[in-house]
Each structure stands twice: as structure tokens, then as C-alpha cells.
Protein backbone atom coordinates (compact mmCIF):
# COMPACT_ATOMS: atom_id res chain seq x y z
CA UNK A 1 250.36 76.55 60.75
CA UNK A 2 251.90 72.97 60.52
CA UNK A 3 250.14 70.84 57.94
CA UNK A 4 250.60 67.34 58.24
CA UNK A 5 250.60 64.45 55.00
CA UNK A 6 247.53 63.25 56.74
CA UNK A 7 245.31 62.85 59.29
CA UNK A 8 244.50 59.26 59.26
CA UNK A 9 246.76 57.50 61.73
CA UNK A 10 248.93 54.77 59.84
CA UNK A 11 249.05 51.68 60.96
CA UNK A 12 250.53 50.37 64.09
CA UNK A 13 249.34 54.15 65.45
CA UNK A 14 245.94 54.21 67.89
CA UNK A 15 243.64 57.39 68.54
CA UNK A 16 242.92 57.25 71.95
CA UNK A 17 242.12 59.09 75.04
CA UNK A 18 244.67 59.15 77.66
CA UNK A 19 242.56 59.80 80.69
CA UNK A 20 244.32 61.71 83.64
CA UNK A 21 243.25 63.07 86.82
CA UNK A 22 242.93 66.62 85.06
CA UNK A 23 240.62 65.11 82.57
CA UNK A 24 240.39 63.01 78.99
CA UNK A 25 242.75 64.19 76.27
CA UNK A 26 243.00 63.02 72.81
CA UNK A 27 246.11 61.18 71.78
CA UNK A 28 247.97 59.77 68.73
CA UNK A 29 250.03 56.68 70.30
CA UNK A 30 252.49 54.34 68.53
CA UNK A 31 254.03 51.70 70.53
CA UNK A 32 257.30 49.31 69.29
CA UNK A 33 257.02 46.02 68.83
CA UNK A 34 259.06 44.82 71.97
CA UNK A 35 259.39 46.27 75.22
CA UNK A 36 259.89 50.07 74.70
CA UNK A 37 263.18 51.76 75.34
CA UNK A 38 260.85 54.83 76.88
CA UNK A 39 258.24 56.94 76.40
CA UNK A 40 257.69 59.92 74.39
CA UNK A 41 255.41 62.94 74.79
CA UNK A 42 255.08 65.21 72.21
CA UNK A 43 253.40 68.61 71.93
CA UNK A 44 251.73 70.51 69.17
CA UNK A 45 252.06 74.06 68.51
CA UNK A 46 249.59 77.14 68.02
CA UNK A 47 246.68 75.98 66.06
CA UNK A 48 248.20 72.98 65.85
CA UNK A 49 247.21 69.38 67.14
CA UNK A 50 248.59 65.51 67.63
CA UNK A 51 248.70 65.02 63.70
CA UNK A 52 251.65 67.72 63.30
CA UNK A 53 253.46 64.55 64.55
CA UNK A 54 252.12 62.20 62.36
CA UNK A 55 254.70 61.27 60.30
CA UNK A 56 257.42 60.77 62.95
CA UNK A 57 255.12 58.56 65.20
CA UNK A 58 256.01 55.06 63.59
CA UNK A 59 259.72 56.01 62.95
CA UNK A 60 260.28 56.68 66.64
CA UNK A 61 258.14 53.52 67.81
CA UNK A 62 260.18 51.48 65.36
CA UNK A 63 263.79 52.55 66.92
CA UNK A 64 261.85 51.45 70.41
CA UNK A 65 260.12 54.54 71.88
CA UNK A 66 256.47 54.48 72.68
CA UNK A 67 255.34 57.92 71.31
CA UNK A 68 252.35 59.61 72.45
CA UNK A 69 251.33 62.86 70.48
CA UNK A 70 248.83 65.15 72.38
CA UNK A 71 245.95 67.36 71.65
CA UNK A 72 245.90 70.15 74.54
CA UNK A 73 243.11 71.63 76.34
CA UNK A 74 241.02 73.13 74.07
CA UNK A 75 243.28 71.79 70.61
CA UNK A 76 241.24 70.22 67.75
CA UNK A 77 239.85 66.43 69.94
CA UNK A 78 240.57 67.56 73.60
CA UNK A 79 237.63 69.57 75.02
CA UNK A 80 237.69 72.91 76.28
CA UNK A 81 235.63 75.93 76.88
CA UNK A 82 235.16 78.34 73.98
CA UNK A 83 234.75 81.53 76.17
CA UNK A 84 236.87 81.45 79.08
CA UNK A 85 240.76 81.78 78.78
CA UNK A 86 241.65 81.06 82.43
CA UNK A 87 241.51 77.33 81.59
CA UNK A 88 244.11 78.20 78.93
CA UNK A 89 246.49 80.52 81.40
CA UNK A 90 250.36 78.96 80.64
CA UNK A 91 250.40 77.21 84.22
CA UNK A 92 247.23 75.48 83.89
CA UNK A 93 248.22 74.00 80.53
CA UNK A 94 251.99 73.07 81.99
CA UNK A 95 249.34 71.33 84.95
CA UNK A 96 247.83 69.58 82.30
CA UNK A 97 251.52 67.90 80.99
CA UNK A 98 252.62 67.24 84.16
CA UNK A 99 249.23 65.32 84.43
CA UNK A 100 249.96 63.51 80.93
CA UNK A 101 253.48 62.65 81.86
CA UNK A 102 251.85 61.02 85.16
CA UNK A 103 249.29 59.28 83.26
CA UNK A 104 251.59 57.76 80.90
CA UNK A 105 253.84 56.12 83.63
CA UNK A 106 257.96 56.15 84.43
CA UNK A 107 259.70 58.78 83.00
CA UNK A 108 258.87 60.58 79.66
CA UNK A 109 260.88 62.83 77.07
CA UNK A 110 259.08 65.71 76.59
CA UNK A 111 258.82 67.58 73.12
CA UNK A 112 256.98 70.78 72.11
CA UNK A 113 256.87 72.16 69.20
CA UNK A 114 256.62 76.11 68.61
CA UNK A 115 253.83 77.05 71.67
CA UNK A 116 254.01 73.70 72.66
CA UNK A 117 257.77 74.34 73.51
CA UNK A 118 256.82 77.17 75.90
CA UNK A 119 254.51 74.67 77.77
CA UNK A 120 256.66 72.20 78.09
CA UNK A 121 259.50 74.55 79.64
CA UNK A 122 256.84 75.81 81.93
CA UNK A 123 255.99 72.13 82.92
CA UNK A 124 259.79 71.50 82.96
CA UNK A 125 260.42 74.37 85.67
CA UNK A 126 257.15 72.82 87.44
CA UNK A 127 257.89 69.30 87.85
CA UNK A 128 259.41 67.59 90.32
CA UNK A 129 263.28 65.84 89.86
CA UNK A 130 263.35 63.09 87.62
CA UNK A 131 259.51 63.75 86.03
CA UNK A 132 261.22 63.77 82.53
CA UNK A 133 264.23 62.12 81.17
CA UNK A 134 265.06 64.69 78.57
CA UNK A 135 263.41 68.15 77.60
CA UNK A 136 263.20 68.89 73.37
CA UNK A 137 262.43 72.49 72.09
CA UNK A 138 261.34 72.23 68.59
CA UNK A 139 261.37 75.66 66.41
CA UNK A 140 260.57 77.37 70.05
CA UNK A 141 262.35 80.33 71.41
CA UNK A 142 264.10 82.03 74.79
CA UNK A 143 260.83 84.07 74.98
CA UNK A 144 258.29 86.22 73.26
CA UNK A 145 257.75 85.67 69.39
CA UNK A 146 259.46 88.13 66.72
CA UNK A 147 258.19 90.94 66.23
CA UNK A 148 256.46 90.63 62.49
CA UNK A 149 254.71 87.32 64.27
CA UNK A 150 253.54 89.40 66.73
CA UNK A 151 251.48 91.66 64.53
CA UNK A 152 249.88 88.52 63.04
CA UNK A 153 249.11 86.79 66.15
CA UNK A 154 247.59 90.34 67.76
CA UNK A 155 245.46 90.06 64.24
CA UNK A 156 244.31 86.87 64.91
CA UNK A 157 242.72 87.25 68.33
CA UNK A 158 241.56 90.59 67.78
CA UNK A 159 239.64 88.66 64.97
CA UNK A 160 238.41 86.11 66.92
CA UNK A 161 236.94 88.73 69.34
CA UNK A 162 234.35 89.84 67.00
CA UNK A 163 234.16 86.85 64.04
CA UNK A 164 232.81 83.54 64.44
CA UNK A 165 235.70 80.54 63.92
CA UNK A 166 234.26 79.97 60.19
CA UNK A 167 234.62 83.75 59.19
CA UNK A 168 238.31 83.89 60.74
CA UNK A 169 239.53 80.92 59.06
CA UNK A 170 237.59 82.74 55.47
CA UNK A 171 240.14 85.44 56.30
CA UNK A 172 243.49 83.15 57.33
CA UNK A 173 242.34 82.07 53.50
CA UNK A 174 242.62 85.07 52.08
CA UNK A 175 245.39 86.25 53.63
CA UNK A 176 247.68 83.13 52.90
CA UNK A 177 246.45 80.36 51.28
CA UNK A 178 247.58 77.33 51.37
CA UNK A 179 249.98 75.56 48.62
CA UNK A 180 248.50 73.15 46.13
CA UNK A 181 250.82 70.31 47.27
CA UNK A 182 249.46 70.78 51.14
CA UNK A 183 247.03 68.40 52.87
CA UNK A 184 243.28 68.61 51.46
CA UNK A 185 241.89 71.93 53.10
CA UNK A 186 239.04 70.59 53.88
CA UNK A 187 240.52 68.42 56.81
CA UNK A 188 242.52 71.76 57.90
CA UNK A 189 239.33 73.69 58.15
CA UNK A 190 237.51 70.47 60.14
CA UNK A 191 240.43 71.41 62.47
CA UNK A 192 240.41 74.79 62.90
CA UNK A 193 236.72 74.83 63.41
CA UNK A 194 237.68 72.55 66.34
CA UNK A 195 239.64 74.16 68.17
CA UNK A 196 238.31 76.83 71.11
CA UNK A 197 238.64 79.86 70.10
CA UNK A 198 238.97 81.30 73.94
CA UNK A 199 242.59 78.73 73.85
CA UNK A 200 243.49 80.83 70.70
CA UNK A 201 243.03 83.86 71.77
CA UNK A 202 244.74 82.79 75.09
CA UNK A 203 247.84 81.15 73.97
CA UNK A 204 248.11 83.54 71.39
CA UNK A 205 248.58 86.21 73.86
CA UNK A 206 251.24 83.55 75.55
CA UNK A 207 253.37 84.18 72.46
CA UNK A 208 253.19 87.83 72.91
CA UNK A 209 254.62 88.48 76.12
CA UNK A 210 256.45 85.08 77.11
CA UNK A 211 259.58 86.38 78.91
CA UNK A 212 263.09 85.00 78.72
CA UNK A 213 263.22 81.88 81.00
CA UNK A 214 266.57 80.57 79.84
CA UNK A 215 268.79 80.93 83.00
CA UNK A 216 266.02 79.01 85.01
CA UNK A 217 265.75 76.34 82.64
CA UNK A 218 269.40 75.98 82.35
CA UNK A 219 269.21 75.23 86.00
CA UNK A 220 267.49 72.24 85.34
CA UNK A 221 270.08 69.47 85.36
CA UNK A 222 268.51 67.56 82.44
CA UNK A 223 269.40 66.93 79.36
CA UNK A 224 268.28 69.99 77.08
CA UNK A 225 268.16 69.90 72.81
CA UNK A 226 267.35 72.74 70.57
CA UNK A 227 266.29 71.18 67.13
CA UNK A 228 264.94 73.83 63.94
CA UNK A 229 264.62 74.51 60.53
CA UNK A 230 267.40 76.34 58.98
CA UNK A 231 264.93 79.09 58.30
CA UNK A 232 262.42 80.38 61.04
CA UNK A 233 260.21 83.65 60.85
CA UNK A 234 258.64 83.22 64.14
CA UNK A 235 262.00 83.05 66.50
CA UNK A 236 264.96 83.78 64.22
CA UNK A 237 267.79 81.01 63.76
CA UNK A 238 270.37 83.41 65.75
CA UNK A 239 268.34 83.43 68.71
CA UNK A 240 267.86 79.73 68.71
CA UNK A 241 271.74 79.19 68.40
CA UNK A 242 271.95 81.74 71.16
CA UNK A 243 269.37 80.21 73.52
CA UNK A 244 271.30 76.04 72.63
CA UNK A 245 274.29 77.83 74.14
CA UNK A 246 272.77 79.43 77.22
CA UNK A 247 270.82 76.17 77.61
CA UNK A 248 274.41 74.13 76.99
CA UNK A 249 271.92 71.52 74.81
CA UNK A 250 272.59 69.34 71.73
CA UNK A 251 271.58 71.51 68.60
CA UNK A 252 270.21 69.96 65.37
CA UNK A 253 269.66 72.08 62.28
CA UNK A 254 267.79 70.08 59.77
CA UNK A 255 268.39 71.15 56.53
CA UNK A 256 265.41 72.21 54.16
CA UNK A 257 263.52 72.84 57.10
CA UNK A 258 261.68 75.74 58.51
CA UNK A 259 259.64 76.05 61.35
CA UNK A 260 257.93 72.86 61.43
CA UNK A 261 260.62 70.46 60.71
CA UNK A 262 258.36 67.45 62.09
CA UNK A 263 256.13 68.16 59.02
CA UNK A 264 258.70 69.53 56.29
CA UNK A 265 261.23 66.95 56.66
CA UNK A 266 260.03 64.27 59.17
CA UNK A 267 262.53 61.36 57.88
CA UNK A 268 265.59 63.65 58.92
CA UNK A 269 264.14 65.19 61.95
CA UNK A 270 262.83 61.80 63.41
CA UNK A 271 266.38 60.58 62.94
CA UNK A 272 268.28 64.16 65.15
CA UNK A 273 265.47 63.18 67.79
CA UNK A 274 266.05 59.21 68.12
CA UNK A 275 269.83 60.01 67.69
CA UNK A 276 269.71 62.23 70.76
CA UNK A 277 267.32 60.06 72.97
CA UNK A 278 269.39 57.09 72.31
CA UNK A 279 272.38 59.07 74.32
CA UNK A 280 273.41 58.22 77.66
CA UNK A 281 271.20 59.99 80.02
CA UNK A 282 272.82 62.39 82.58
CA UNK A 283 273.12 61.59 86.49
CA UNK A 284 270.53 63.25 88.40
CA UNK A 285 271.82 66.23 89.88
CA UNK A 286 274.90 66.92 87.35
CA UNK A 287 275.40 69.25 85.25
CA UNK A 288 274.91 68.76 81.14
CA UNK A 289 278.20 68.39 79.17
CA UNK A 290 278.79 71.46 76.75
CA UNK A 291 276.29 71.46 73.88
CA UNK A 292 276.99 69.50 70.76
CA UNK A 293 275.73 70.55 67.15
CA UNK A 294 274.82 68.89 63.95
CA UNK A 295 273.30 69.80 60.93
CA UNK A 296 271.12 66.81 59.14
CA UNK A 297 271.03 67.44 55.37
CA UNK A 298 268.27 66.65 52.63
CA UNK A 299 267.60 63.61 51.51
CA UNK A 300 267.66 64.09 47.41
């Protein structure tokens, strides 16, 4: 679970709905000061929502980029139903981006983090030529989650079948609480209580059984970049390396990271991601260049 410095938007950042034809969803957006280099549309992970961005929003409006953090169907703001998982089905959710991107005018990048990295390859492989200008996987995988995450997720929506929201998130608790230097939780709870639990269960399945979609994405001639911790439990560094070179994308590794870099070192990993959007775009139709990797260190 990402936990973000805050959930109060700083200043010069707007919660708002961004209304699209497939309905109202809840948005963090910071815009720069002049006319913006492009947009940016960035989403959250499992149990996650728009704050797990938080603390990149204002760096990346500052180099230029108008950057719009999402809360999904059925994440923390954004409405859903709590006992129905259709709604929640992978291609319905990559609808629901390609609706966003639409909404939000001209030509997005698109970032997920984590889950939200599976929907936006699914909305990638869904869109029409030229929908995004650049595709970012964030701590997300070639397919289904290791195996020891597995387990855990399977735990969680088995729970979630039988216990109310408040008893499950007693039981997260217990299981592994959360560090005295995290986020009051309090604000995590309000959160969790928010979200459905029938988009839980759902996308929690997702993570179970996604299969390897690297070859078709790597058919996409857009430009592709792999950025993680150096330490990841839920897809293993190795198979993100692997998956960069399949994918022939810029890698990042930011250093002191693990698998929510946006929250664990923000500073560096806005930086990789700016750095990378501020590259020449490729030509429509070509094929990427062969990946290029960097490793961002700590700042002491």
C-alpha cells in the first residue's frame, strides 16, 4: 500500500472532477504557470488513489506538464458499485482511461503505477494511433504478480467476501502495521473505507492471473519506460529489467526506492519521469531506439 506525505493538495494543485462521457471521476490536477508542454495522466495502484502522486504533482507542473492524477472506478472519491465486479473487469477500467485521456484533450502521457500499470497497457493496446504520446510503467510487471503477493492478495478478497471493509482493514492492521514515520492512519483508514470493496476483490483477482502482454505492447510504436525501486516484492527487479528489454524502453532505477518510488523518493523519481518526457518524441509509425538505462541515486 502506497502512503503518501499527505492528503491535502498543496498549493497550485485543484481537487476536481474530470467529467467524461463514461462518468465523473475524481482528480488531483496541477497545471504550470505558462502554456503547458503536455499533459500528464497518472494512475494509482491497488488500494491506492490520486494522492500516491501527491508529491510529484507540483514538480512536474513546474518543469511545464499539466498533471492530472486519477481516482478509478470504484478508488477512494470516484464512485462505484460495492457488489458487482463486472464494472471493475480490466477492459472496462482501460474504457474508462481511454475516456480520461479524451476528456483531458490532445495527447496525454500515460503513467500507472503497480495495477494501475496493467490498466494503462490494456488502454495502451486499446487506443487508437497517436491517443498517447508516451506509455510509463511504474513498479508494474510483464504479467501476473509474484507468487508470495499472490497468497496475500487471494487473502485479501477471500476476506472481503465474508468481512465488512472496517473488519478487513482491523486485520491489514494486525497483520502489518504501519511505521511510526507514515502518514496519520487515520486518513489511510478514511481511504480504505472508501474504496468498493467489489473493485478490490476484482482487480485483485487482475493481479492474479494477468498474462504476459509484452510482445503486443512492444508492437506499439510509442515510446515505452520502465521506472522502479531497486527493491520490489511484488514483480521482482529481474523481471522488470527483462520486460525494459523486451519492451526496448528507457529504464530508471531510483535508488532507495521500492515499489512505490512516487511516494519513497518522489524528488528523484519526478526528475527520471520529466527527464524522459522532455525527450524527443518518436515518429508515428517507427520503431523505438534500443532502450537506455539510468540509475538516479539518493539524495543525502
Amino acid at each position: 500500500m502506497s502512503r503518501p506525505p499527505t492528503f491535502t493538495p498543496p498549493p497550485g494543485v485543484d481537487a476536481r472532477p474530470l467529467k467524461t462521457v463514461r462518468g465523473d471521476f475524481a482528480t488531483l490536477d496541477a497545471r504550470p504557470a505558462g502554456e503547458a508542454k503536455g499533459t500528464v495522466l497518472l494512475l494509482p495502484g491497488f488500494t491506492g488513489s490520486k494522492e500516491d502522486f501527491i508529491a510529484l504533482l507540483r514538480p512536474i507542473a513546474d518543469a511545464g506538464y499539466r498533471a492530472v492524477s486519477v481516482d478509478g472506478r470504484g478508488q477512494y472519491e470516484t464512485s462505484g458499485p460495492a457488489d458487482d465486479e463486472s464494472p471493475y473487469e480490466q477492459g472496462e477500467l482501460a474504457q474508462d482511461v481511454l475516456a480520461q485521456a479524451d476528456a483531458l484533450g490532445g495527447t496525454p502521457h500515460l503513467l500507472g503505477h503497480s495495477l494501475g500499470g496493467l490498466i494503462a497497457r490494456a488502454a495502451t493496446l486499446r487506443a487508437p494511433a497517436d491517443t498517447f504520446a508516451s506509455l510509463t510503467l511504474m513498479a508494474s510487471g510483464p504479467a501476473r504478480i509474484a507468487p508470495s503477493q499472490q497468497a496475500r492478495a487471494k487473502m485479501l478478497t477471500d476476506a472481503l467476501g465474508v468481512l465488512s471493509m472496517a473488519e478487513a482493514w482491523a486485520a491489514i492492521q494486525a497483520m502489518d502495521p504501519p511505521e511510526e514515520a507514515d502518514l496519520d492512519g487515520a486518513a489511510l483508514r478514511d481511504r480504505w473505507l472508501r474504496h468498493s470493496p467489489a473493485q478490490l476483490i476484482a482487480t485483485g483477482k487482475q493481479l492474479c492471473v494477468e498474462p504476459d502482454r509484452v510482445t503486443e505492447l512492444a508492437a506499439v510504436p510509442l515510446r515505452k519506460h520502465v521506472i522502479s525501486g531497486e527493491r520490489d516484492d511484488t514483480w521482482p527487479i529481474p523481471w522488470l529489467d527483462d520486460m525494459a528489454a523486451r519492451l526496448r524502453a528507457h529504464r530508471t532505477v531510483i535508488t532507495g526506492a521500492e515499489h512505490s518510488p512516487n511516494t519513497d523518493r518522489p524528488t528523484e523519481t519526478a526528475a527520471a519521469l520529466i527527464t524522459f518526457w522532455n525527450q524527443n518524441p518518436i515518429n508515428p509509425g517507427s520503431t523505438p531506439s534500443a532502450p537506455s538505462t539510468e540509475s538516479t541515486p539518493t539524495t543525502p
